[in-house]
Protein backbone atom coordinates (compact mmCIF):
# COMPACT_ATOMS: atom_id res chain seq x y z
CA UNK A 1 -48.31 -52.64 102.41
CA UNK A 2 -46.97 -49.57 100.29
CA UNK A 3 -48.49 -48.90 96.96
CA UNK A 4 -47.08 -47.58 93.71
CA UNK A 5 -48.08 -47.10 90.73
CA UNK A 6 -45.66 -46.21 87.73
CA UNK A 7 -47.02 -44.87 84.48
CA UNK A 8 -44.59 -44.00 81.45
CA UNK A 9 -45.37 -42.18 78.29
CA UNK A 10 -42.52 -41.77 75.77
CA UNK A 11 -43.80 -39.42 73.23
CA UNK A 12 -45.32 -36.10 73.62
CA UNK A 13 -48.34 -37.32 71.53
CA UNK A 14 -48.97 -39.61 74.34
CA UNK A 15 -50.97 -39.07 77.66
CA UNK A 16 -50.46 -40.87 81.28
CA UNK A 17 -54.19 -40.21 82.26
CA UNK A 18 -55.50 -43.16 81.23
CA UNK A 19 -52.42 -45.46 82.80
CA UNK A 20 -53.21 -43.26 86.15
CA UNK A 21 -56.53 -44.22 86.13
CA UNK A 22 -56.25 -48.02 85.34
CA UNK A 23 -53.70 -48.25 88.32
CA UNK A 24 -55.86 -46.07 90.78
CA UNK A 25 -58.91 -48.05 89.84
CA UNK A 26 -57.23 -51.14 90.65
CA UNK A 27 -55.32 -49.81 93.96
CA UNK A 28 -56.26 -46.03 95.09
CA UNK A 29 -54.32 -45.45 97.66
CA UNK A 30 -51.03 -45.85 95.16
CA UNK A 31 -48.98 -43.28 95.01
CA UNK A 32 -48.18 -42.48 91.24
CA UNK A 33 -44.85 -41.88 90.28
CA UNK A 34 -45.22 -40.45 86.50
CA UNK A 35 -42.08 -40.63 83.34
CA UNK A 36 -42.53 -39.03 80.95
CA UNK A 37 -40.78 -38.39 77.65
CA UNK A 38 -38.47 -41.54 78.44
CA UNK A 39 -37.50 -42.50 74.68
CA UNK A 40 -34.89 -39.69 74.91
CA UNK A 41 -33.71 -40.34 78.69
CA UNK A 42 -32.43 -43.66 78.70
CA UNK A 43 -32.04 -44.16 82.24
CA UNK A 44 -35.30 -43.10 83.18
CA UNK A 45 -34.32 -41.66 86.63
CA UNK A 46 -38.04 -41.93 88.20
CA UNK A 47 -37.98 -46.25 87.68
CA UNK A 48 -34.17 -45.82 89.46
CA UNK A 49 -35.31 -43.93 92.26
CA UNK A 50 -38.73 -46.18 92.67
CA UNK A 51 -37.03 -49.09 92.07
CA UNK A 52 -33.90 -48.28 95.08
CA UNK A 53 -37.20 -46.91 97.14
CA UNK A 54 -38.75 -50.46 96.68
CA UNK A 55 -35.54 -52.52 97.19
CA UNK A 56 -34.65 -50.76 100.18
CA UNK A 57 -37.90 -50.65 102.00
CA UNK A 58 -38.10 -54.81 101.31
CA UNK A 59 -34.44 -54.81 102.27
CA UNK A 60 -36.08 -53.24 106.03
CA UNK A 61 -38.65 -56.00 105.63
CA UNK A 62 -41.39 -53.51 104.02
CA UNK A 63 -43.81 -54.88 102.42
CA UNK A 64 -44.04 -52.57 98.50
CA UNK A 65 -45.98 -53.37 95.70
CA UNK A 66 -45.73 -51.67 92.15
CA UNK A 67 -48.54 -51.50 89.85
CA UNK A 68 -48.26 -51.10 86.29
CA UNK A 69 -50.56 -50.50 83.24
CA UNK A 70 -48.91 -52.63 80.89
CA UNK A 71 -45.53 -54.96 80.68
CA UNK A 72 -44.30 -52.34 78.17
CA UNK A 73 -44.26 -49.51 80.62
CA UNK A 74 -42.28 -51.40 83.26
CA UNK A 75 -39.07 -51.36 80.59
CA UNK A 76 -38.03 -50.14 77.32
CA UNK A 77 -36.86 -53.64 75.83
CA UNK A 78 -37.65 -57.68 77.02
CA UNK A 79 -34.17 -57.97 78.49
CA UNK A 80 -33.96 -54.63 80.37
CA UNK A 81 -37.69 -55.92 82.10
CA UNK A 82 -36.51 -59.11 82.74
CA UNK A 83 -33.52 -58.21 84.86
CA UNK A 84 -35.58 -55.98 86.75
CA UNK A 85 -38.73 -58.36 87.18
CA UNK A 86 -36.58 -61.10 88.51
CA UNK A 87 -34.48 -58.66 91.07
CA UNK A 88 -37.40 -57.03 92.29
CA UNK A 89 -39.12 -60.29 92.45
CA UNK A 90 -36.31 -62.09 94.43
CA UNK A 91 -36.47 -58.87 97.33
CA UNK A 92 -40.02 -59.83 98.08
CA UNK A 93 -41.63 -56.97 96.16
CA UNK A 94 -45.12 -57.46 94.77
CA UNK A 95 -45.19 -56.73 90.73
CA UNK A 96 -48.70 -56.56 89.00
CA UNK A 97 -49.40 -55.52 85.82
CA UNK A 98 -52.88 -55.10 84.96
CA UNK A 99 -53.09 -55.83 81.20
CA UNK A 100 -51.23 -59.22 81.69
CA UNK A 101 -51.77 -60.48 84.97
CA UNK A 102 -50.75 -64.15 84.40
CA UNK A 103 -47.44 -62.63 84.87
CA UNK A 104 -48.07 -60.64 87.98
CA UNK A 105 -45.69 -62.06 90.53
CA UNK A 106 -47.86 -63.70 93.07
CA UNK A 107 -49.61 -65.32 89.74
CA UNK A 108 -46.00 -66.81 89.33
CA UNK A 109 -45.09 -67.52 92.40
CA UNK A 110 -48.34 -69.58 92.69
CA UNK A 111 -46.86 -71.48 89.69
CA UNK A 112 -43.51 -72.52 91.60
CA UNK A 113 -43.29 -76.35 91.71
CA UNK A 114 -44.49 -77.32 95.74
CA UNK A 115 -41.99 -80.26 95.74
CA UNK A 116 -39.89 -80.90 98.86
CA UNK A 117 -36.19 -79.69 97.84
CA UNK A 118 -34.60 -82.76 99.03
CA UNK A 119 -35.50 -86.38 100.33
CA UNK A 120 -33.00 -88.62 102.79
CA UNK A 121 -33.54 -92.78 103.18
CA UNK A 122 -31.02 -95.17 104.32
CA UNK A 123 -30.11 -95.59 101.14
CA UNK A 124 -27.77 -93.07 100.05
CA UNK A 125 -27.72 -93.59 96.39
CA UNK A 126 -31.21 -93.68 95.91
CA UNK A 127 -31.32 -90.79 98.09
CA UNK A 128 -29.14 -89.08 95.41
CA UNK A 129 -30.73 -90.15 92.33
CA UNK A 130 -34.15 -89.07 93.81
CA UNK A 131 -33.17 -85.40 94.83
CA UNK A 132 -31.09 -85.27 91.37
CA UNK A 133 -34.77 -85.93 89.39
CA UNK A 134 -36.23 -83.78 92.33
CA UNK A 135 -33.96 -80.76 91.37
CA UNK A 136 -34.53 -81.62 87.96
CA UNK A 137 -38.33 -81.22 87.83
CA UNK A 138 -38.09 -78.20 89.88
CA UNK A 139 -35.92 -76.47 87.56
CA UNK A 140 -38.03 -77.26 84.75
CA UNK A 141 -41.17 -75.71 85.87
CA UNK A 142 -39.75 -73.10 87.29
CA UNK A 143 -38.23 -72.12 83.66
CA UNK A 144 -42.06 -73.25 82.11
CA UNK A 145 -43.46 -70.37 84.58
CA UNK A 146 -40.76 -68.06 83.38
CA UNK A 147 -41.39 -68.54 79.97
CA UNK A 148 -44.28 -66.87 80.29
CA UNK A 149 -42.81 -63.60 81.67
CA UNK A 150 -40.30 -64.32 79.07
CA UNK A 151 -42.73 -64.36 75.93
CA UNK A 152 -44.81 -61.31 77.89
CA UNK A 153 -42.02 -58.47 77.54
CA UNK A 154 -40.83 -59.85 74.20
CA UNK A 155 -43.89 -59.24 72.77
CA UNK A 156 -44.42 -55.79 74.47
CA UNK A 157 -41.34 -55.42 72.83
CA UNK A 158 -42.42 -56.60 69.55
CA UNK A 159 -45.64 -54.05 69.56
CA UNK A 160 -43.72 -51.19 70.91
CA UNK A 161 -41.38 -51.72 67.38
CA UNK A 162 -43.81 -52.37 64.90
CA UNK A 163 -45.79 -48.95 66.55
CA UNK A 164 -42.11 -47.03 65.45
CA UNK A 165 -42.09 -48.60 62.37
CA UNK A 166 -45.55 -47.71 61.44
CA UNK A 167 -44.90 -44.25 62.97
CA UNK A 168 -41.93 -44.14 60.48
CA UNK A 169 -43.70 -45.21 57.59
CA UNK A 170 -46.60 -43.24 58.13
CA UNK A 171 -44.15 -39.80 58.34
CA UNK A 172 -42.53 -41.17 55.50
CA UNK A 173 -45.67 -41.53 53.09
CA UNK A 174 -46.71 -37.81 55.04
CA UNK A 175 -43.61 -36.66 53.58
CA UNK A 176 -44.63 -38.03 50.32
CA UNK A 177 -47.79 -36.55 50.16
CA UNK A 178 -46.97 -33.37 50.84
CA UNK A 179 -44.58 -33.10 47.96
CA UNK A 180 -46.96 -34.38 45.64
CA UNK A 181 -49.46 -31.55 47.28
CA UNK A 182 -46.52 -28.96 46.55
CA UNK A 183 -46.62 -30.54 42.77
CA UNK A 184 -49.93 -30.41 42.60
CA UNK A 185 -50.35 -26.20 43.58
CA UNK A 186 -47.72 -25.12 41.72
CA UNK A 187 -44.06 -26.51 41.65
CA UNK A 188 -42.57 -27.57 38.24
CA UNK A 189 -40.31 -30.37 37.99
CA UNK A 190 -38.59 -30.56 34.19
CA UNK A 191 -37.95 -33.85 33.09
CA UNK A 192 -34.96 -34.00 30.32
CA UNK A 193 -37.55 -34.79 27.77
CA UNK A 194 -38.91 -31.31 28.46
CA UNK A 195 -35.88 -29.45 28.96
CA UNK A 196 -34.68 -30.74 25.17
CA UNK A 197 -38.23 -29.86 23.66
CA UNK A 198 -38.05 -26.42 25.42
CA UNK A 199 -34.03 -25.94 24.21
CA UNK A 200 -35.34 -26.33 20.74
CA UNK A 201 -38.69 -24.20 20.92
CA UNK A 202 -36.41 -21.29 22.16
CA UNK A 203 -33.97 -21.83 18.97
CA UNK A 204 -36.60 -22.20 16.60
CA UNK A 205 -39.68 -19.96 17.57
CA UNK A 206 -39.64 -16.38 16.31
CA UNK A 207 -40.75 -15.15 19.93
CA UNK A 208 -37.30 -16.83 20.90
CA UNK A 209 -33.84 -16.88 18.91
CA UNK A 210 -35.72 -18.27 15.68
CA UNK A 211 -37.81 -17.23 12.69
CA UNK A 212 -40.92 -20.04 12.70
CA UNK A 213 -44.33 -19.66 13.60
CA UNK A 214 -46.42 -21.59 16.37
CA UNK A 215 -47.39 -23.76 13.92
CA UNK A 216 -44.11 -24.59 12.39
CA UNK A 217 -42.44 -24.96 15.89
CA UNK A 218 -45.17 -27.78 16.91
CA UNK A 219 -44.55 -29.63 13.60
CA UNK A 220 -40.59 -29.67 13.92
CA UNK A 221 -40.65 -30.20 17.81
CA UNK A 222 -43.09 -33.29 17.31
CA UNK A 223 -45.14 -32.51 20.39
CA UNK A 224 -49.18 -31.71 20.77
CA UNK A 225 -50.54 -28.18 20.57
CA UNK A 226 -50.89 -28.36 24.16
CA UNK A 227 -47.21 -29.29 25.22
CA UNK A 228 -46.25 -26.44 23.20
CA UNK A 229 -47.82 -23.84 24.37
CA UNK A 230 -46.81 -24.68 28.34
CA UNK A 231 -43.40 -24.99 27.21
CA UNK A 232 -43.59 -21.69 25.55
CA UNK A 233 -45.39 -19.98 28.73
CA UNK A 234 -42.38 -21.52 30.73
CA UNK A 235 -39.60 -20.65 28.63
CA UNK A 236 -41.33 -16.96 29.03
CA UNK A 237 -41.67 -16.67 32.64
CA UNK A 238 -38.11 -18.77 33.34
CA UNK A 239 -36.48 -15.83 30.93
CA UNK A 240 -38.07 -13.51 32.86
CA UNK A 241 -37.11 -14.34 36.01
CA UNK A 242 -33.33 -14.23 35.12
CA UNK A 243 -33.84 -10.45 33.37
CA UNK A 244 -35.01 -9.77 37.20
């Protein structure tokens, strides 16, 4: 029997020491075959060349088994893992996968229906509507063990999306914080209410274009003592930057 064992990460962030040492716990004499970075390579050209390895050697009656961490590094999306599980599956190869093993592939294979595949009498009708219910029954819990593997990637799936999202929406309110931090040391942002109140300190006031005092400024511009005097220390250092 050959061993592999195929570990994925598909962010730098990420780290394949602890999928290398699940699958060498499990089998040691695997030999690892590592991806990494496969969100941007959609092929991933080391599960191609492991996976023609694997089919091959079956195809020459070797016996291969591949050993994975988890469902969600065998494939990148529940249809993609599917195909492959059931091709691999059908050349004889051996598929476990240590974080879900009631879909390894001898655990399912175990769950195949033991019927006999057909049943002949002298009675040829009979014999017909028996192997018809026969079939019938077979298909059906062959489909009930394939739900499983079904339900398996689609929810590796599922938890490989909502980790994106949450990776999204954590940048996102990152982002968000960090402008509010930029706010917060320094940055002004004029609102329209500000920019009139500051249009009509610079007409009226005396240190401006007008003739009134501090006093007579806050009174006509209806705003606190306070308000004032930042939009006057503004209105300074904003004309002073465009005399530079």
């Amino acid at each position: 029997m050959k061993y592999y064992g195929y570990a994925r990460i598909s962010t730098k962030k990420q780290s394949l020491d602890r999928q290398i040492e699940n699958i060498c716990k499990y089998e040691p004499t695997a030999e690892i075959i590592k991806e990494t970075f496969s969100g941007t390579t959609a092929k991933r050209p080391q599960w191609q060349s492991l996976k023609a390895k694997a089919l091959k050697a079956a195809a020459n009656g070797g016996e291969v088994t591949i050993i994975f961490d988890s469902v969600s590094r065998m494939s990148r999306n529940a249809s993609e893992g599917l195909e492959d599980y059931f091709e691999l599956f059908g050349a004889g190869i051996e598929l476990v996968f240590l974080k879900e093993p009631q879909i390894n592939t001898a655990t399912y294979k175990a769950d195949l229906p033991q019927l006999a595949p057909t049943v002949n009498t002298t009675d040829s009708a009979a014999d017909e509507m028996i192997n018809s219910i026969l079939t019938a029954i077979n298909k059906y819990q062959r489909e009930l063990a394939a739900r499983q593997i079904v339900l398996a990637f689609a929810q590796a799936e599922k938890e490989v999306k909502d980790l994106q999202q949450r990776t999204k929406e954590g940048m996102k309110a990152s982002g968000a914080a960090a402008k509010i931090s930029k706010a917060k040391a320094g940055t002004n942002y004029t609102t329209k209410k500000a920019k009139k109140k500051k249009e009509l300190i610079k007409a009226l006031s005396k240190d401006f274009d007008g003739e009134k005092t501090d006093k007579e400024c806050i009174t006509l511009c209806g705003i606190s003592r306070n308000s004032f005097y930042k939009y006057k220390a503004e209105l300074k250092a904003e004309i002073a930057k465009e005399e530079k």
